[in-house]
N, C-alpha and C. Protein backbone atom coordinates (compact mmCIF):
# COMPACT_ATOMS: atom_id res chain seq x y z
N UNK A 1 -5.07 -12.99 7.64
CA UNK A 1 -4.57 -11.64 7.70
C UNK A 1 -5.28 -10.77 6.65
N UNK A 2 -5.57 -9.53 7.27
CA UNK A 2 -6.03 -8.27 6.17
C UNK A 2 -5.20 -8.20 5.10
N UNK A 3 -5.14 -7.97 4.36
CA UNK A 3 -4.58 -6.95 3.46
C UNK A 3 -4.80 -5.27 3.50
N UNK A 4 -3.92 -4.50 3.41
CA UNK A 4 -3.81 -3.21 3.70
C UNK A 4 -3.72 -2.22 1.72
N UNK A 5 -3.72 -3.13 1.03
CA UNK A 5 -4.03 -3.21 -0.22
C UNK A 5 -4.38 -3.68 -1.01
N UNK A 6 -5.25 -2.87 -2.34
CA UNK A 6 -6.09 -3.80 -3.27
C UNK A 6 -5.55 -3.21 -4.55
N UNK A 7 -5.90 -3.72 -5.69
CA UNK A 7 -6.01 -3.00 -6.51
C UNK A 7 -7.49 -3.67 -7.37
N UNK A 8 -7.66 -2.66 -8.38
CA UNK A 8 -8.79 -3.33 -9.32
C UNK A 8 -7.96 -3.26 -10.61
N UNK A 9 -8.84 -4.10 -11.62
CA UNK A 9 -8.41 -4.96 -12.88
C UNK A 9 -7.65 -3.58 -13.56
N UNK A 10 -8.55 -2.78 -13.81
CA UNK A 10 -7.65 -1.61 -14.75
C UNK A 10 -5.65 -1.46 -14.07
N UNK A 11 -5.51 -1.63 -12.96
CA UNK A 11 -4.96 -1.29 -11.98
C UNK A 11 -3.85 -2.06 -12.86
N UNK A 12 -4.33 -3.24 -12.22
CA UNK A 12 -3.53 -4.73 -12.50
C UNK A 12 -3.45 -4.96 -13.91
N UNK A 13 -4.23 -4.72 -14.69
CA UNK A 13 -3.66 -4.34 -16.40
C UNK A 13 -2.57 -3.60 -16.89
N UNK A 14 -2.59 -2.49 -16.24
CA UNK A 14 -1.70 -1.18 -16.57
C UNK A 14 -0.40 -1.67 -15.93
N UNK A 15 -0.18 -2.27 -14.98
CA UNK A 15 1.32 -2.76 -14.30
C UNK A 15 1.64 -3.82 -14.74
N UNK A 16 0.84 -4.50 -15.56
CA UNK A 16 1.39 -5.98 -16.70
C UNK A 16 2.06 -5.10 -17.58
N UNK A 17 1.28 -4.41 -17.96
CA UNK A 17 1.38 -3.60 -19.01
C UNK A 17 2.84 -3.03 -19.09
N UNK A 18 3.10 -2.11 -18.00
CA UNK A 18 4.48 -1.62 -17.94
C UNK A 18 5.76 -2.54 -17.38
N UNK A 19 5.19 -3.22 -16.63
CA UNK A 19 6.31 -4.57 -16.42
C UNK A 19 6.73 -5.29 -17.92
N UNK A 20 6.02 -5.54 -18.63
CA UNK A 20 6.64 -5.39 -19.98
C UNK A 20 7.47 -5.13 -20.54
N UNK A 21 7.11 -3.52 -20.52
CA UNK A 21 7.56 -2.69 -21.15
C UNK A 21 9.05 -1.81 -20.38
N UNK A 22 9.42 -2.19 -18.75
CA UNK A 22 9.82 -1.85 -18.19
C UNK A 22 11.04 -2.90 -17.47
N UNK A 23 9.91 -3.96 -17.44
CA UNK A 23 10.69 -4.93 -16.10
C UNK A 23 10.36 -4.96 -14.78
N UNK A 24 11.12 -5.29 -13.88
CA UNK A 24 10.30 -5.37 -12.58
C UNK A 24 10.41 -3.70 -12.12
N UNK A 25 8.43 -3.91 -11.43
CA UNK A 25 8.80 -2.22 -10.89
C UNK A 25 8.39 -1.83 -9.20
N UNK A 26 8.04 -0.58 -9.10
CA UNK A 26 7.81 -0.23 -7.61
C UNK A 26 6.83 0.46 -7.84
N UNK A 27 6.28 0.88 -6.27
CA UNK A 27 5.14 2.19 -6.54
C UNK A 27 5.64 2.48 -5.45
N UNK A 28 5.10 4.07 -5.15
CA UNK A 28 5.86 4.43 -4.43
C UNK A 28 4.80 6.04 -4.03
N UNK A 29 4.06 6.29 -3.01
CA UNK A 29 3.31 7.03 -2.83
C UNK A 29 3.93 8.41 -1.54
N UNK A 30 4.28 9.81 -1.95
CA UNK A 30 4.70 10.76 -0.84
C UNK A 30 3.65 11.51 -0.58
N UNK A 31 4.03 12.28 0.30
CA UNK A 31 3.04 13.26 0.93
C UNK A 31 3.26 14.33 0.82
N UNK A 32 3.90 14.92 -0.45
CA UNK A 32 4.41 16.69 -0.35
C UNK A 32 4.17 16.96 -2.34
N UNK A 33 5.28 17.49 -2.28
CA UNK A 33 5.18 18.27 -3.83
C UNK A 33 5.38 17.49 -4.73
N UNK A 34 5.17 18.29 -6.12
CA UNK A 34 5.65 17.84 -7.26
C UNK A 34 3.95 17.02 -7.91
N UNK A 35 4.07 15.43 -7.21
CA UNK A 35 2.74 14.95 -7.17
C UNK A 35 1.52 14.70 -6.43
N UNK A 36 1.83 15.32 -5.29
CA UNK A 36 1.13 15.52 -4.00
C UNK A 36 1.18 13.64 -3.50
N UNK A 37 0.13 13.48 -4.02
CA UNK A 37 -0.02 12.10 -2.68
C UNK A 37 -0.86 11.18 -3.75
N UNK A 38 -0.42 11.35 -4.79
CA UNK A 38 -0.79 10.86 -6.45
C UNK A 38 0.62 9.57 -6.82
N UNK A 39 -0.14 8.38 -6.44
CA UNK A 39 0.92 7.31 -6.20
C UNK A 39 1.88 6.86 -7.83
N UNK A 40 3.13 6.88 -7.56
CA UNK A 40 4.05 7.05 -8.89
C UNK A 40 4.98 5.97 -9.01
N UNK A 41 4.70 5.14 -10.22
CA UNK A 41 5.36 3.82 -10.64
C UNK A 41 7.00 4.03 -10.80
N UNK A 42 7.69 3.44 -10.60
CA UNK A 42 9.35 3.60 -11.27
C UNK A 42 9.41 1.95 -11.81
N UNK A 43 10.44 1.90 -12.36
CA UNK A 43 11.38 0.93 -12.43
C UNK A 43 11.87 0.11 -10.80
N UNK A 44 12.09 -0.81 -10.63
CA UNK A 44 11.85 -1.04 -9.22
C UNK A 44 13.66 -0.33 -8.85
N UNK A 45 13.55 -0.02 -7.61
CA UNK A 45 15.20 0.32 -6.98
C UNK A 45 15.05 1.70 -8.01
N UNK A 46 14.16 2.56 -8.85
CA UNK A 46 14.53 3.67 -9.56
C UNK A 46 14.17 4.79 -8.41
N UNK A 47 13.68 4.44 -7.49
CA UNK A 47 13.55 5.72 -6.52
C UNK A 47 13.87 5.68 -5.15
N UNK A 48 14.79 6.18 -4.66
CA UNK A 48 15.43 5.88 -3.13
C UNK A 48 14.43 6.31 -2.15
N UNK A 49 14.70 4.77 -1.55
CA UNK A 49 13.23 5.12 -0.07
C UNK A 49 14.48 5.57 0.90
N UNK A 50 13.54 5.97 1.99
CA UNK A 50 13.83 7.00 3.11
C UNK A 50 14.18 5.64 3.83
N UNK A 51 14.50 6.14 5.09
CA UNK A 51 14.43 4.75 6.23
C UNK A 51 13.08 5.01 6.87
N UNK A 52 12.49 3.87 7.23
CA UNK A 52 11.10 3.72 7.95
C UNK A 52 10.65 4.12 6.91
N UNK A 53 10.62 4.45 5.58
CA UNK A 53 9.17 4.17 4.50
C UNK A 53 8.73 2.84 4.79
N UNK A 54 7.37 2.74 4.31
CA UNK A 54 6.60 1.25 5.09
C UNK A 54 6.36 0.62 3.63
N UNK A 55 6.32 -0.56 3.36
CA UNK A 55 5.75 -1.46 2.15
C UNK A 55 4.45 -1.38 2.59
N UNK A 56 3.30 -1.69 2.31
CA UNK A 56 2.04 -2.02 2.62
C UNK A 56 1.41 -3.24 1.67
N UNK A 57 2.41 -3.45 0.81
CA UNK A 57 1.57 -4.92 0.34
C UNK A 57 2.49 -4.37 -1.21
N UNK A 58 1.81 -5.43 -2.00
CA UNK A 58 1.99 -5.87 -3.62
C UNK A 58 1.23 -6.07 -4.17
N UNK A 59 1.48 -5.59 -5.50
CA UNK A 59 0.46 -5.79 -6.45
C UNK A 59 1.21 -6.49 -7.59
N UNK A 60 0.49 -7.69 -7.80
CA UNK A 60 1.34 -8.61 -9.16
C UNK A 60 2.91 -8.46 -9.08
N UNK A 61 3.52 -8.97 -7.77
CA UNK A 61 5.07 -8.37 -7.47
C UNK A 61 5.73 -7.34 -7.26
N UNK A 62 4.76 -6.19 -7.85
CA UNK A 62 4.97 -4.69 -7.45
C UNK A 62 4.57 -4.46 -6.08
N UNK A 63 6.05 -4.43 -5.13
CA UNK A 63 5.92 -3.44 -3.73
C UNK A 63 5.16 -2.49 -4.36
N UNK A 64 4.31 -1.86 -2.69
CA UNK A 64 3.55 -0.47 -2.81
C UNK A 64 3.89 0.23 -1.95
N UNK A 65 5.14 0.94 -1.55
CA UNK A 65 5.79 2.12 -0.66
C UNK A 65 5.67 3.20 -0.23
N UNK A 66 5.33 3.32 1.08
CA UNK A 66 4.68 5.01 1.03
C UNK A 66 5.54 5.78 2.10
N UNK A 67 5.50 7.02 1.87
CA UNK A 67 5.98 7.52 2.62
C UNK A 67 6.00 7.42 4.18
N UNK A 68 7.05 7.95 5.20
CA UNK A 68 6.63 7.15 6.37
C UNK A 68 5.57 8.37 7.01
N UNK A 69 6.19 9.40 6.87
CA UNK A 69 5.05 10.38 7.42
C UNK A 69 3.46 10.59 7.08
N UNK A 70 3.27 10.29 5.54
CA UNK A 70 2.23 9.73 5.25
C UNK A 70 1.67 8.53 5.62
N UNK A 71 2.36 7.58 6.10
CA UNK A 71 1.89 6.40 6.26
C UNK A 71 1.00 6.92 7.90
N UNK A 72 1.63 7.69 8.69
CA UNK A 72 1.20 7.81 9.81
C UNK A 72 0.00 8.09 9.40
N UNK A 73 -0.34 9.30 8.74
CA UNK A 73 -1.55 9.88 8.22
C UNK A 73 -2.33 8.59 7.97
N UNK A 74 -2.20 8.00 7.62
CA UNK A 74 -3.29 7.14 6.26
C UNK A 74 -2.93 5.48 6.88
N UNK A 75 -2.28 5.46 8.58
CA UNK A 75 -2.25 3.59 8.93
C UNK A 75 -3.55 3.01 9.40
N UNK A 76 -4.59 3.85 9.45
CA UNK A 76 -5.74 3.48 9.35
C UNK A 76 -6.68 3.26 8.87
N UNK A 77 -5.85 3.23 7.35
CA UNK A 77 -6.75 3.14 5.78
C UNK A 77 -6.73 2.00 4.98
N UNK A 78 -6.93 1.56 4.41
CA UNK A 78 -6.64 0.76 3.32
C UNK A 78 -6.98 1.39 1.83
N UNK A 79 -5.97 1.15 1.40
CA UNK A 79 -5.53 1.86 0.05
C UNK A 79 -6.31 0.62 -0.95
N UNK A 80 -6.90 1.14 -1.80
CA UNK A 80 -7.27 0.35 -3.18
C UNK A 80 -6.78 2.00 -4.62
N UNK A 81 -5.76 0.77 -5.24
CA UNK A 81 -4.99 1.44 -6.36
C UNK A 81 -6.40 1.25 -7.69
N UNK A 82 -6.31 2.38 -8.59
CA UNK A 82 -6.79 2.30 -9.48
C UNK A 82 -5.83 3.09 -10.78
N UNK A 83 -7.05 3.66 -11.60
CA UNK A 83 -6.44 4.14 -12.95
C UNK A 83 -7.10 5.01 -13.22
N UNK A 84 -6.95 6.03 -14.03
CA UNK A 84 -7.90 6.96 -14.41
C UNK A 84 -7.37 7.69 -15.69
N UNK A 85 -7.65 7.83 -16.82
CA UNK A 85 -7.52 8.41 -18.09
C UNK A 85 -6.70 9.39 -17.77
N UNK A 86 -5.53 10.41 -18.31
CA UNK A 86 -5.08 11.33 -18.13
C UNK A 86 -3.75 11.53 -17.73
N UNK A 87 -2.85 12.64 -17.55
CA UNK A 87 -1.85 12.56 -16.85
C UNK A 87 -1.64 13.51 -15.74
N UNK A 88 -1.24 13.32 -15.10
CA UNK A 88 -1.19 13.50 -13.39
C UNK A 88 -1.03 14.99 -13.54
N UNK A 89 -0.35 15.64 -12.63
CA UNK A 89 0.23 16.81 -12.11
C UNK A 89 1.71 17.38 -12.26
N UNK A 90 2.67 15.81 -12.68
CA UNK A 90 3.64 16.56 -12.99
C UNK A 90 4.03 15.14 -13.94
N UNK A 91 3.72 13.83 -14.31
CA UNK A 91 4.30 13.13 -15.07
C UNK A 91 5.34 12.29 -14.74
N UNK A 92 5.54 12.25 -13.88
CA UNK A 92 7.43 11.37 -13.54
C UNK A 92 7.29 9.76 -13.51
N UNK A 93 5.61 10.09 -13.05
CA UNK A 93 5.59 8.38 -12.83
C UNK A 93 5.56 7.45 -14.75
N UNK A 94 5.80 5.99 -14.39
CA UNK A 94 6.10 5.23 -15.85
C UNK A 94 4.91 5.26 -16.81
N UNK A 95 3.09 5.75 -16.03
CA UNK A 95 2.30 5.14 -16.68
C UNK A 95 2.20 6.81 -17.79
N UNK A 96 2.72 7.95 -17.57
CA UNK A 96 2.65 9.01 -17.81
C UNK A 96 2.14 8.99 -19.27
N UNK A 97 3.43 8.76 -19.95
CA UNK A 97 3.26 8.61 -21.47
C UNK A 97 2.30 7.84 -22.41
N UNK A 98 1.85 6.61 -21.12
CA UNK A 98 0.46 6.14 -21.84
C UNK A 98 -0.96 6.78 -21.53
N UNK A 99 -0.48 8.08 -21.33
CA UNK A 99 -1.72 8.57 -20.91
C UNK A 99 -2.75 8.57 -20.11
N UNK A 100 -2.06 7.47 -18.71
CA UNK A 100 -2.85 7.16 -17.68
C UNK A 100 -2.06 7.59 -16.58
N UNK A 101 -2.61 7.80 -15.65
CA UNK A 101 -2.39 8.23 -13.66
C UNK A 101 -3.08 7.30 -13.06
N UNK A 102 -2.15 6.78 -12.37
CA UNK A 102 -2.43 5.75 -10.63
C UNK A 102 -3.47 6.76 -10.12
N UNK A 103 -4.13 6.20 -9.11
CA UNK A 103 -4.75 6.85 -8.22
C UNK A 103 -4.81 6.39 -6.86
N UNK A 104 -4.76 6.53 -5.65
CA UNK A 104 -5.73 5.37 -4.85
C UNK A 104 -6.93 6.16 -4.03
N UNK A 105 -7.89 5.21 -3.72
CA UNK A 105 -8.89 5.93 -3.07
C UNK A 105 -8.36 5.14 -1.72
N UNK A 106 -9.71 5.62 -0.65
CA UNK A 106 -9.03 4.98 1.17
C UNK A 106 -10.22 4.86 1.43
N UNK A 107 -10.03 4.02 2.30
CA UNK A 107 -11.24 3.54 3.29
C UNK A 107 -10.64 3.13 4.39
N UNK A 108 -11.48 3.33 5.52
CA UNK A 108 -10.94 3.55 7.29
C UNK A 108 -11.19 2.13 7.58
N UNK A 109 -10.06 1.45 7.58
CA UNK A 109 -10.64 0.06 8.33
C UNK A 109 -11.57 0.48 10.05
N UNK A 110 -12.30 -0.85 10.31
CA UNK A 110 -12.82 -1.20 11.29
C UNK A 110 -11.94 -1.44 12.43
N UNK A 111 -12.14 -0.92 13.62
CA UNK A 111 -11.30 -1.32 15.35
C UNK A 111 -10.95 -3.08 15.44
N UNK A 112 -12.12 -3.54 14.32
CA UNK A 112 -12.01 -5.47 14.27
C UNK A 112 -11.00 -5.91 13.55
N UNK A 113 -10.89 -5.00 12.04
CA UNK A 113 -10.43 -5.05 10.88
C UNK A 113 -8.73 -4.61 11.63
N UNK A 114 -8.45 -3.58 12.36
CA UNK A 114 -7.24 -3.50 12.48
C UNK A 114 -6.32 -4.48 13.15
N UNK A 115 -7.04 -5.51 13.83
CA UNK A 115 -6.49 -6.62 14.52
C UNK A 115 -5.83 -7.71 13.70
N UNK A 116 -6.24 -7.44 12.49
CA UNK A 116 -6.30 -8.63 11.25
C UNK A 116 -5.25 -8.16 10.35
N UNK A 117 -4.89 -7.01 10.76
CA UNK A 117 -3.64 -6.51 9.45
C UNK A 117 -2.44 -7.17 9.65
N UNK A 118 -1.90 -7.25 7.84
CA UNK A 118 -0.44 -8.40 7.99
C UNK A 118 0.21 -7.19 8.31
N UNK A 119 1.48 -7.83 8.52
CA UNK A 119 2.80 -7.30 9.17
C UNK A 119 3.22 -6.21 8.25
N UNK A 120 3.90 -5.37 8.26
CA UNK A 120 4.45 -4.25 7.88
C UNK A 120 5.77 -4.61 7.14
N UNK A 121 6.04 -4.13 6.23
CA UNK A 121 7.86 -3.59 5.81
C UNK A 121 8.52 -2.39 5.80
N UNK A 122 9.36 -2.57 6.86
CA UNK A 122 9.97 -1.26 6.98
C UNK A 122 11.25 -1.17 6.35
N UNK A 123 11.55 0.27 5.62
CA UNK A 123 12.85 0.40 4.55
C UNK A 123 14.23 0.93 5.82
N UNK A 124 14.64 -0.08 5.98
CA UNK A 124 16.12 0.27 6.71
C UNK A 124 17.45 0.67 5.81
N UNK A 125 18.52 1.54 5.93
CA UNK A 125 19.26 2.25 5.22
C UNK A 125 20.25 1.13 5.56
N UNK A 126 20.82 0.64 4.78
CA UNK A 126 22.48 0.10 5.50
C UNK A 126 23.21 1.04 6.34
């Protein structure tokens, strides 16, 4: 099976890093205001998913959650998470205060590549 997510080392440093300092967490990527589409760490269970938000994979135990309307946008991508010096657009996410922002870049899987993708998680409401 594909994977529909990656991350690189800075990535996977910075979420040791705050699992630490935090405990177990989430990520959690929307498609509107505040941080636009600038993917934002919580505490895990610190941010209420919608129903039909999709998981798309994990990173070092960290679910990666995205919006579902975004997900439509972007189910033909594969997300690789990174890092980048600085702080975001509005701050809410955990890595804020250390002076770093998530990022992810995308790349269009292949018509071959989409045959190969693992299964999905979808967020159902009780």
């Amino acid at each position: 099976m594909l994977k529909r997510l990656d991350a690189t080392k800075k990535a996977v440093d910075l979420l040791r890093e705050l699992k630490s300092l935090h405990g177990e967490l989430m990520l959690y990527q929307a498609g509107g205001c505040c941080e636009g589409t600038q993917p934002q760490c919580f505490e895990k269970e610190g941010f209420y998913l919608r129903t039909h938000d999709v998981c798309i994979g994990e990173i070092e135990g960290t679910q990666f959650w995205v919006d579902k309307d975004l997900y439509e946008y972007w189910k033909h991508a594969h997300f690789n998470l990174d890092v980048i010096e600085g702080i975001g657009t509005g701050g809410f996410s955990l890595e804020s205060p250390l002076g770093k922002t998530f990022k992810v870049s995308y790349r269009i899987f292949s018509s071959e590549e989409l045959k190969e993708l693992e299964p999905l998680k979808l967020h159902q409401t009780p």
